[in-house]
PDB file of N, CA and C in Angstrom:
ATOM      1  N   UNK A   1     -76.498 -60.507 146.899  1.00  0.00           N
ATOM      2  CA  UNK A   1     -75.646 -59.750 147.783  1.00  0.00           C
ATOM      3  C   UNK A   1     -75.147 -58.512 147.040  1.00  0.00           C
ATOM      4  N   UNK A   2     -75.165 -57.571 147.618  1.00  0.00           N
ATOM      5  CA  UNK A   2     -74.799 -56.096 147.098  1.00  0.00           C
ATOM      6  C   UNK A   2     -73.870 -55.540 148.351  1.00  0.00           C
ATOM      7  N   UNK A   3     -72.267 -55.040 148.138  1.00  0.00           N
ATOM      8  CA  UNK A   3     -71.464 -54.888 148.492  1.00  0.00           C
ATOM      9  C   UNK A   3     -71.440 -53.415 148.017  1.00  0.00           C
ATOM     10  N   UNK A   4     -71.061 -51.982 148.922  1.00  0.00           N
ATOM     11  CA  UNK A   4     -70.682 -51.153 148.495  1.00  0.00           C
ATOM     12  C   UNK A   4     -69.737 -50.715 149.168  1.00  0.00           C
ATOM     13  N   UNK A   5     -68.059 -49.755 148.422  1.00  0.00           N
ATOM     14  CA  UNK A   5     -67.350 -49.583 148.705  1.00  0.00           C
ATOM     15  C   UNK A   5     -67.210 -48.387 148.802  1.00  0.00           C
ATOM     16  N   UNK A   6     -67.819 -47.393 150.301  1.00  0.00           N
ATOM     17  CA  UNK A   6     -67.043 -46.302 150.661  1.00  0.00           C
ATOM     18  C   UNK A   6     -66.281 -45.145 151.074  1.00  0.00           C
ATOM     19  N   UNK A   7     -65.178 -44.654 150.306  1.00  0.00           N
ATOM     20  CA  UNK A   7     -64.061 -44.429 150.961  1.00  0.00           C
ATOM     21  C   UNK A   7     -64.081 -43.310 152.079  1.00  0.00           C
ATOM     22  N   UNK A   8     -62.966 -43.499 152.590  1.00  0.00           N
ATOM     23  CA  UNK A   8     -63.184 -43.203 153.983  1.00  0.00           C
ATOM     24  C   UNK A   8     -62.825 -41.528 154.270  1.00  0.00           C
ATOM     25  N   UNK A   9     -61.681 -41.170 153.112  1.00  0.00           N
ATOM     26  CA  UNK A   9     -62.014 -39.836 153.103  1.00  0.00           C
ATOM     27  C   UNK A   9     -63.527 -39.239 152.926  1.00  0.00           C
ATOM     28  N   UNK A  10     -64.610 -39.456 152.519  1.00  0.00           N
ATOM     29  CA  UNK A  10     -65.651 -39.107 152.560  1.00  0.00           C
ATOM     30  C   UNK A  10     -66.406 -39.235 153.622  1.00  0.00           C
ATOM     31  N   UNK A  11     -66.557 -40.863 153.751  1.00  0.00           N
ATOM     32  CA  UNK A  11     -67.583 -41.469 154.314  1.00  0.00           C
ATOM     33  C   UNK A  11     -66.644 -41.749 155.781  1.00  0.00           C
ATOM     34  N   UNK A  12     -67.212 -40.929 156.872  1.00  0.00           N
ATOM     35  CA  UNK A  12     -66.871 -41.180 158.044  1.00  0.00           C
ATOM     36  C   UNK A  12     -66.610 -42.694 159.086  1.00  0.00           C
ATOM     37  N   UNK A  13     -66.347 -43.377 159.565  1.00  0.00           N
ATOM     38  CA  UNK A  13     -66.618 -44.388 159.966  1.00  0.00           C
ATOM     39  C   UNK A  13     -67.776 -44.534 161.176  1.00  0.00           C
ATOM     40  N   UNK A  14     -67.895 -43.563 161.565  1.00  0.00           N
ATOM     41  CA  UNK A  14     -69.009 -43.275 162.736  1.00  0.00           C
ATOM     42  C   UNK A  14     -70.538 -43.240 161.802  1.00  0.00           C
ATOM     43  N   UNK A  15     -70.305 -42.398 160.837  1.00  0.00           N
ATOM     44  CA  UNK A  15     -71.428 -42.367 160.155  1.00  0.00           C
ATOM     45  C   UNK A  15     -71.906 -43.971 159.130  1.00  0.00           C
ATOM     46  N   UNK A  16     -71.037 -44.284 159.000  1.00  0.00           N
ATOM     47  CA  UNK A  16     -71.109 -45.489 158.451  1.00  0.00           C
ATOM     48  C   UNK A  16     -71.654 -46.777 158.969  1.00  0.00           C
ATOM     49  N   UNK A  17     -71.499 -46.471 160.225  1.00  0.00           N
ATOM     50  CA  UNK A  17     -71.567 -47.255 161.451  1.00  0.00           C
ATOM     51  C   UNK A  17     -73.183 -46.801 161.761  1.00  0.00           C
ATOM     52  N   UNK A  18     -73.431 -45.961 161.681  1.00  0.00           N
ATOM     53  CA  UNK A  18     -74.588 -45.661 162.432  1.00  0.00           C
ATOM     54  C   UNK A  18     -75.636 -46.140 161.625  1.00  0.00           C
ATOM     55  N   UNK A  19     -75.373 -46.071 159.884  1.00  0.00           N
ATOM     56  CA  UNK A  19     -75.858 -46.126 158.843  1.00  0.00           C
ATOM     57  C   UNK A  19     -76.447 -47.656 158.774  1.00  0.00           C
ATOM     58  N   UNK A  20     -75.286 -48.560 159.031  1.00  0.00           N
ATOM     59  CA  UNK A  20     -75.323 -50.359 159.213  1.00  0.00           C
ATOM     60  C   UNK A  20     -76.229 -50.509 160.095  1.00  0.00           C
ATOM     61  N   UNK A  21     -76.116 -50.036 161.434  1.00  0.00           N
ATOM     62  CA  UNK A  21     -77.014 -50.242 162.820  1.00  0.00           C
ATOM     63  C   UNK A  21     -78.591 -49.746 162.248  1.00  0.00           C
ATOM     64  N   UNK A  22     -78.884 -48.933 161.310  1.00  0.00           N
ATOM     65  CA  UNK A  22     -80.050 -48.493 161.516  1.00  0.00           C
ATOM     66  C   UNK A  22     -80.778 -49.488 160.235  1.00  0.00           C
ATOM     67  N   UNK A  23     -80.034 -49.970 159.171  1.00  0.00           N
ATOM     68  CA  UNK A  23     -80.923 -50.268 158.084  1.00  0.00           C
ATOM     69  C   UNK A  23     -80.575 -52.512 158.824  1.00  0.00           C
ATOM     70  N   UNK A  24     -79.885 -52.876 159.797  1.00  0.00           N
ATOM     71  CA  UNK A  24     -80.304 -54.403 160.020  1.00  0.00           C
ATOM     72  C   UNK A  24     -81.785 -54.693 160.326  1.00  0.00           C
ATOM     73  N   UNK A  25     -82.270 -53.935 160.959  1.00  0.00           N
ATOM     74  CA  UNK A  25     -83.545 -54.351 160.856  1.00  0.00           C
ATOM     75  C   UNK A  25     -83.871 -54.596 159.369  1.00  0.00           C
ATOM     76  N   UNK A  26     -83.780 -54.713 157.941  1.00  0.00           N
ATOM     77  CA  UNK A  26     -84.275 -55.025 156.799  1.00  0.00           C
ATOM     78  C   UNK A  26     -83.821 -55.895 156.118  1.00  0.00           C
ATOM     79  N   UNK A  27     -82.457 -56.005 156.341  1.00  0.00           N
ATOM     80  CA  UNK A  27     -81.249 -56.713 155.441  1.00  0.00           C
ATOM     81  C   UNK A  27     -80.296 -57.217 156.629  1.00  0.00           C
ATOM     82  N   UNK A  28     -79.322 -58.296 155.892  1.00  0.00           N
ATOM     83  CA  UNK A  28     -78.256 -58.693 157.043  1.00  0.00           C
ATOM     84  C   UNK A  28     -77.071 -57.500 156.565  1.00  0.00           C
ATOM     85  N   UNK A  29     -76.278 -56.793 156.890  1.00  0.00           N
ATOM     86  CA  UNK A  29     -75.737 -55.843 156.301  1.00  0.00           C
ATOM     87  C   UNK A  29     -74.729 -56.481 157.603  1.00  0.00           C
ATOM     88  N   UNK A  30     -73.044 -55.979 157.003  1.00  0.00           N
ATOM     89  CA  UNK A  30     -71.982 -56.159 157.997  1.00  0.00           C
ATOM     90  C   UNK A  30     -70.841 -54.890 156.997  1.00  0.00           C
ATOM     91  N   UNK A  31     -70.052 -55.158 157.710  1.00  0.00           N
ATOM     92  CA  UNK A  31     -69.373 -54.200 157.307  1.00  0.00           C
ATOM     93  C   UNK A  31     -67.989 -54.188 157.723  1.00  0.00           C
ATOM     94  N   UNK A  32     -66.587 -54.262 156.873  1.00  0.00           N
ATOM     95  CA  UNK A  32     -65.184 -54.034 156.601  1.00  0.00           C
ATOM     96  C   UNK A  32     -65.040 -53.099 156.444  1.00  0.00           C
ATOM     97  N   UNK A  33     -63.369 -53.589 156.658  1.00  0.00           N
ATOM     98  CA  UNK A  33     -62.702 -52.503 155.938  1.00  0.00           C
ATOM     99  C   UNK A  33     -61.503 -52.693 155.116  1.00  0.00           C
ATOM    100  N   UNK A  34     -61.345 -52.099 154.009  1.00  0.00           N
ATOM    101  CA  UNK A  34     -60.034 -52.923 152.963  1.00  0.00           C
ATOM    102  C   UNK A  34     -59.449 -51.470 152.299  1.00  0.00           C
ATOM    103  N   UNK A  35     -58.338 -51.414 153.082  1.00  0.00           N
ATOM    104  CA  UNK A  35     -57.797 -50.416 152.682  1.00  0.00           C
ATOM    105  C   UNK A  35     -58.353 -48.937 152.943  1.00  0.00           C
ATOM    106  N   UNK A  36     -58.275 -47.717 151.933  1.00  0.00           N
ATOM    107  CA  UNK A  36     -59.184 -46.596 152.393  1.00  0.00           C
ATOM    108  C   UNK A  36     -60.677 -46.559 152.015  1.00  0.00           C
ATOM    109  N   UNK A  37     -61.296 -48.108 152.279  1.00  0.00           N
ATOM    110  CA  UNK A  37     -62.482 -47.972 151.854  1.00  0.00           C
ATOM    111  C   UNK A  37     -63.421 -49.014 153.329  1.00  0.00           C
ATOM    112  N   UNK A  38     -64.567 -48.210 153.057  1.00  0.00           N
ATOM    113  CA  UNK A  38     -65.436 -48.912 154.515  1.00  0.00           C
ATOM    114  C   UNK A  38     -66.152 -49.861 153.055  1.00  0.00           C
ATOM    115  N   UNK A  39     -66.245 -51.219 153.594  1.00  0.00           N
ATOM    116  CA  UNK A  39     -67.175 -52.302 152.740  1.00  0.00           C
ATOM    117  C   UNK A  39     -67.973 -52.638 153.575  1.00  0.00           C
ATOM    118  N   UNK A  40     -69.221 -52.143 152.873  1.00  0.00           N
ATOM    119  CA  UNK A  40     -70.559 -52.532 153.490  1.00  0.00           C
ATOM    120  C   UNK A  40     -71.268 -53.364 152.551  1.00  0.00           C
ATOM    121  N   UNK A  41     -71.732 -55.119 153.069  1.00  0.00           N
ATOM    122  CA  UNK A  41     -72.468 -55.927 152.180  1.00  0.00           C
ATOM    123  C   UNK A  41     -74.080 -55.952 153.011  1.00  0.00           C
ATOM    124  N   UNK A  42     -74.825 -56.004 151.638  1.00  0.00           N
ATOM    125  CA  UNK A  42     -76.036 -56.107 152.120  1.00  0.00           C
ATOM    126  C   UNK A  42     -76.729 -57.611 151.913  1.00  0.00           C
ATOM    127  N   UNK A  43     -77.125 -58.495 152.317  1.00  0.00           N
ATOM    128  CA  UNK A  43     -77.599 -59.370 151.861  1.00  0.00           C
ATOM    129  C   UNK A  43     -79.343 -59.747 151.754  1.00  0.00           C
ATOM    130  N   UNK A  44     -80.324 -59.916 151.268  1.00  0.00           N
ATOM    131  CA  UNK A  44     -81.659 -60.797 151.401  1.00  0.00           C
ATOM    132  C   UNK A  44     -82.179 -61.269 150.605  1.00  0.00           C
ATOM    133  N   UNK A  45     -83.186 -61.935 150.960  1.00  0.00           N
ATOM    134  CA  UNK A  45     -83.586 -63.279 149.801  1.00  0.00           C
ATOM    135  C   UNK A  45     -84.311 -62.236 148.494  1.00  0.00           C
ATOM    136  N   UNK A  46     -84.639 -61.443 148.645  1.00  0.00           N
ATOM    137  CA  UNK A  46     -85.586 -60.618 147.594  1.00  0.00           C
ATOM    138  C   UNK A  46     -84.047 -59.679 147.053  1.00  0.00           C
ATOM    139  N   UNK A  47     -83.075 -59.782 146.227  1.00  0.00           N
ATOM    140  CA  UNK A  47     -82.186 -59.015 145.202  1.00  0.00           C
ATOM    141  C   UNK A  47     -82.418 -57.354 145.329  1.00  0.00           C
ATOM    142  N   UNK A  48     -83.809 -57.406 145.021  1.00  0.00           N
ATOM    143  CA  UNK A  48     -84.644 -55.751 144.390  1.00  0.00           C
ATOM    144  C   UNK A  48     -84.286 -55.225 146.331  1.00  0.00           C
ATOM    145  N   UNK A  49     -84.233 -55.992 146.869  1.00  0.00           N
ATOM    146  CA  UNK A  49     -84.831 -55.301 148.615  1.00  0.00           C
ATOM    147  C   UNK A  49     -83.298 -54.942 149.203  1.00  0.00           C
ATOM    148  N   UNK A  50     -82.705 -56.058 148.525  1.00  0.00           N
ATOM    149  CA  UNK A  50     -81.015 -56.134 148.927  1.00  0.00           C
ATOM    150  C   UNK A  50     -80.642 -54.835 148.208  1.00  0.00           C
ATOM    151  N   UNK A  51     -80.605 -54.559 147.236  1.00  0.00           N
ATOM    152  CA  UNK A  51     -80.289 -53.333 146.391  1.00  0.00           C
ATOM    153  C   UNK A  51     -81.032 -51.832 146.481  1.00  0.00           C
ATOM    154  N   UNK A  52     -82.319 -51.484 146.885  1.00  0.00           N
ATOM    155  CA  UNK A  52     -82.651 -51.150 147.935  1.00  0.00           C
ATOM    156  C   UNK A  52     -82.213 -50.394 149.156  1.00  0.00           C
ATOM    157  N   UNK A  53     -82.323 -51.434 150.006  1.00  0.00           N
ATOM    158  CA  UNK A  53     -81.264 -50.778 150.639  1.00  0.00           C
ATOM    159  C   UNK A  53     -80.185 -50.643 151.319  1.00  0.00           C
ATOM    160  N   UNK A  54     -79.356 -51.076 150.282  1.00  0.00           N
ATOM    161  CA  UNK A  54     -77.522 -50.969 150.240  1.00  0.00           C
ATOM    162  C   UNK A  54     -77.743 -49.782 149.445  1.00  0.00           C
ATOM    163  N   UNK A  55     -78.628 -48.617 148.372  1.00  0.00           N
ATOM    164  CA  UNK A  55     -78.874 -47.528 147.939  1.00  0.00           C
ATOM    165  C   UNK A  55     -78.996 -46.621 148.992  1.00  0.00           C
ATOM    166  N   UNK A  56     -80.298 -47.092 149.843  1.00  0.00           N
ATOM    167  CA  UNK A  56     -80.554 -45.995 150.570  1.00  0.00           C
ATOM    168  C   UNK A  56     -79.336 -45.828 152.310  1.00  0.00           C
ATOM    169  N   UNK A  57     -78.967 -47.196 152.414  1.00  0.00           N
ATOM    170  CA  UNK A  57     -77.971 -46.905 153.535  1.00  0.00           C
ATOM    171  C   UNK A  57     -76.656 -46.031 152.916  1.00  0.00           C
ATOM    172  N   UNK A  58     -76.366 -46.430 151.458  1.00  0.00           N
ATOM    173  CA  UNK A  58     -75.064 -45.547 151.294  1.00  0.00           C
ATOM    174  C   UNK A  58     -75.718 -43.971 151.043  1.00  0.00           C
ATOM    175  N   UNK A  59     -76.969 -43.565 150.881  1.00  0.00           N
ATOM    176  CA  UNK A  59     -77.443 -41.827 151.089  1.00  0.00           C
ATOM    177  C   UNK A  59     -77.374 -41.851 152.479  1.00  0.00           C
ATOM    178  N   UNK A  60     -77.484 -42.817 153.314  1.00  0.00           N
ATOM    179  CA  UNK A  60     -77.564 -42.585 155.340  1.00  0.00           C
ATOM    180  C   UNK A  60     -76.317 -41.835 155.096  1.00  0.00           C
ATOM    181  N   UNK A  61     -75.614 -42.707 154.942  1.00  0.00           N
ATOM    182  CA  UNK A  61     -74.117 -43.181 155.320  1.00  0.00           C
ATOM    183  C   UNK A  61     -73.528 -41.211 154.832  1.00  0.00           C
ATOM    184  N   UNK A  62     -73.689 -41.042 153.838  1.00  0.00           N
ATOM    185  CA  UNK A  62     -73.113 -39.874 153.097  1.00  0.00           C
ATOM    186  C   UNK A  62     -73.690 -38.685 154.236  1.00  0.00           C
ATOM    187  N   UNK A  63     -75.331 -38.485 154.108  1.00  0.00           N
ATOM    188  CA  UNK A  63     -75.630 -37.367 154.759  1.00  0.00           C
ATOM    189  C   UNK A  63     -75.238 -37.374 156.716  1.00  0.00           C
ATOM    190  N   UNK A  64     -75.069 -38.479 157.034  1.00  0.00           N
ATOM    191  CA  UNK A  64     -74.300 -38.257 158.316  1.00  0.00           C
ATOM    192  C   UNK A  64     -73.006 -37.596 158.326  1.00  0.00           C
ATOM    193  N   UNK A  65     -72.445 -38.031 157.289  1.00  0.00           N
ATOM    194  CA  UNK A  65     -70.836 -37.798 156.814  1.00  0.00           C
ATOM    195  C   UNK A  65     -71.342 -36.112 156.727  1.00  0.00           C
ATOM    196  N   UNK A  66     -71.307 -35.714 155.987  1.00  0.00           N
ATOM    197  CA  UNK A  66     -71.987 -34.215 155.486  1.00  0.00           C
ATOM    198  C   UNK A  66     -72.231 -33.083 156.866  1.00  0.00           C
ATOM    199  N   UNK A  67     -73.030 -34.231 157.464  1.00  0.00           N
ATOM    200  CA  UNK A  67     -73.721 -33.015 158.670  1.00  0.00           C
ATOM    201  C   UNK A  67     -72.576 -33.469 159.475  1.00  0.00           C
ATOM    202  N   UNK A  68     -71.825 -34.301 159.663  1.00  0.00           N
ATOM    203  CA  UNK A  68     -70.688 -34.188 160.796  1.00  0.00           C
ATOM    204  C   UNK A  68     -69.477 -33.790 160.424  1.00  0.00           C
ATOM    205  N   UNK A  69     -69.428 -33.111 159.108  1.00  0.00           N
ATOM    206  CA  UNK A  69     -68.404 -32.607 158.436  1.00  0.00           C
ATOM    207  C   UNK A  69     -67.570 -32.911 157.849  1.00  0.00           C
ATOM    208  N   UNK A  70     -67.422 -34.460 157.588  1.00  0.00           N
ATOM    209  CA  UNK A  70     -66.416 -35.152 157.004  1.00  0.00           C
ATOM    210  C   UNK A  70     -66.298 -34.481 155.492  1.00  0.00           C
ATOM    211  N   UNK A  71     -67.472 -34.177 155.090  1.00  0.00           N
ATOM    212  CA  UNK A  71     -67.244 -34.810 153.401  1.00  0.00           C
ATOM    213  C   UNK A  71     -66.640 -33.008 153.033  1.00  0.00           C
ATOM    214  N   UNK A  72     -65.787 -32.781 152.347  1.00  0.00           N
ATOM    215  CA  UNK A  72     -65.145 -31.411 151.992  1.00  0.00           C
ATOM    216  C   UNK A  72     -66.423 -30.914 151.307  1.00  0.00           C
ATOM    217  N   UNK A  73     -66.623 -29.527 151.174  1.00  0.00           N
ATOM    218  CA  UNK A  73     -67.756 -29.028 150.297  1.00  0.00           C
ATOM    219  C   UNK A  73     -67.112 -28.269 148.840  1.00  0.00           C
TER     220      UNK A  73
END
């Protein structure tokens, strides 16, 4: 299981959201929230696949943030 934490000044919650919805097809992925941080866990039987992509959903997660303006430049 690979858990990543984040925060929400950056990382939009819409984008974050969209980010979870698109990578379940691969992984069981869910997603909190604890404090100013979005927690997204990834889980699957293969570690390397889980890590993977809980990598590539937190680059989703960022460049949605980015193009919808959240993240300051």
């Amino acid at each position: 299981m690979i858990s990543l934490r984040l925060h929400g000044d950056i990382y939009s919650e819409a984008s974050v959201k969209a980010a979870v919805a698109a990578f379940t097809e691969y992984s069981t992925v869910t997603m909190s929230q604890d404090a100013s941080y979005w927690v997204v866990t990834v889980e699957h039987e293969d570690p390397d696949r889980a890590r993977l992509v809980a990598h590539e959903l937190g680059n989703m997660a960022l460049g949605l943030s980015i193009d919808a303006g959240t993240v300051a430049r």
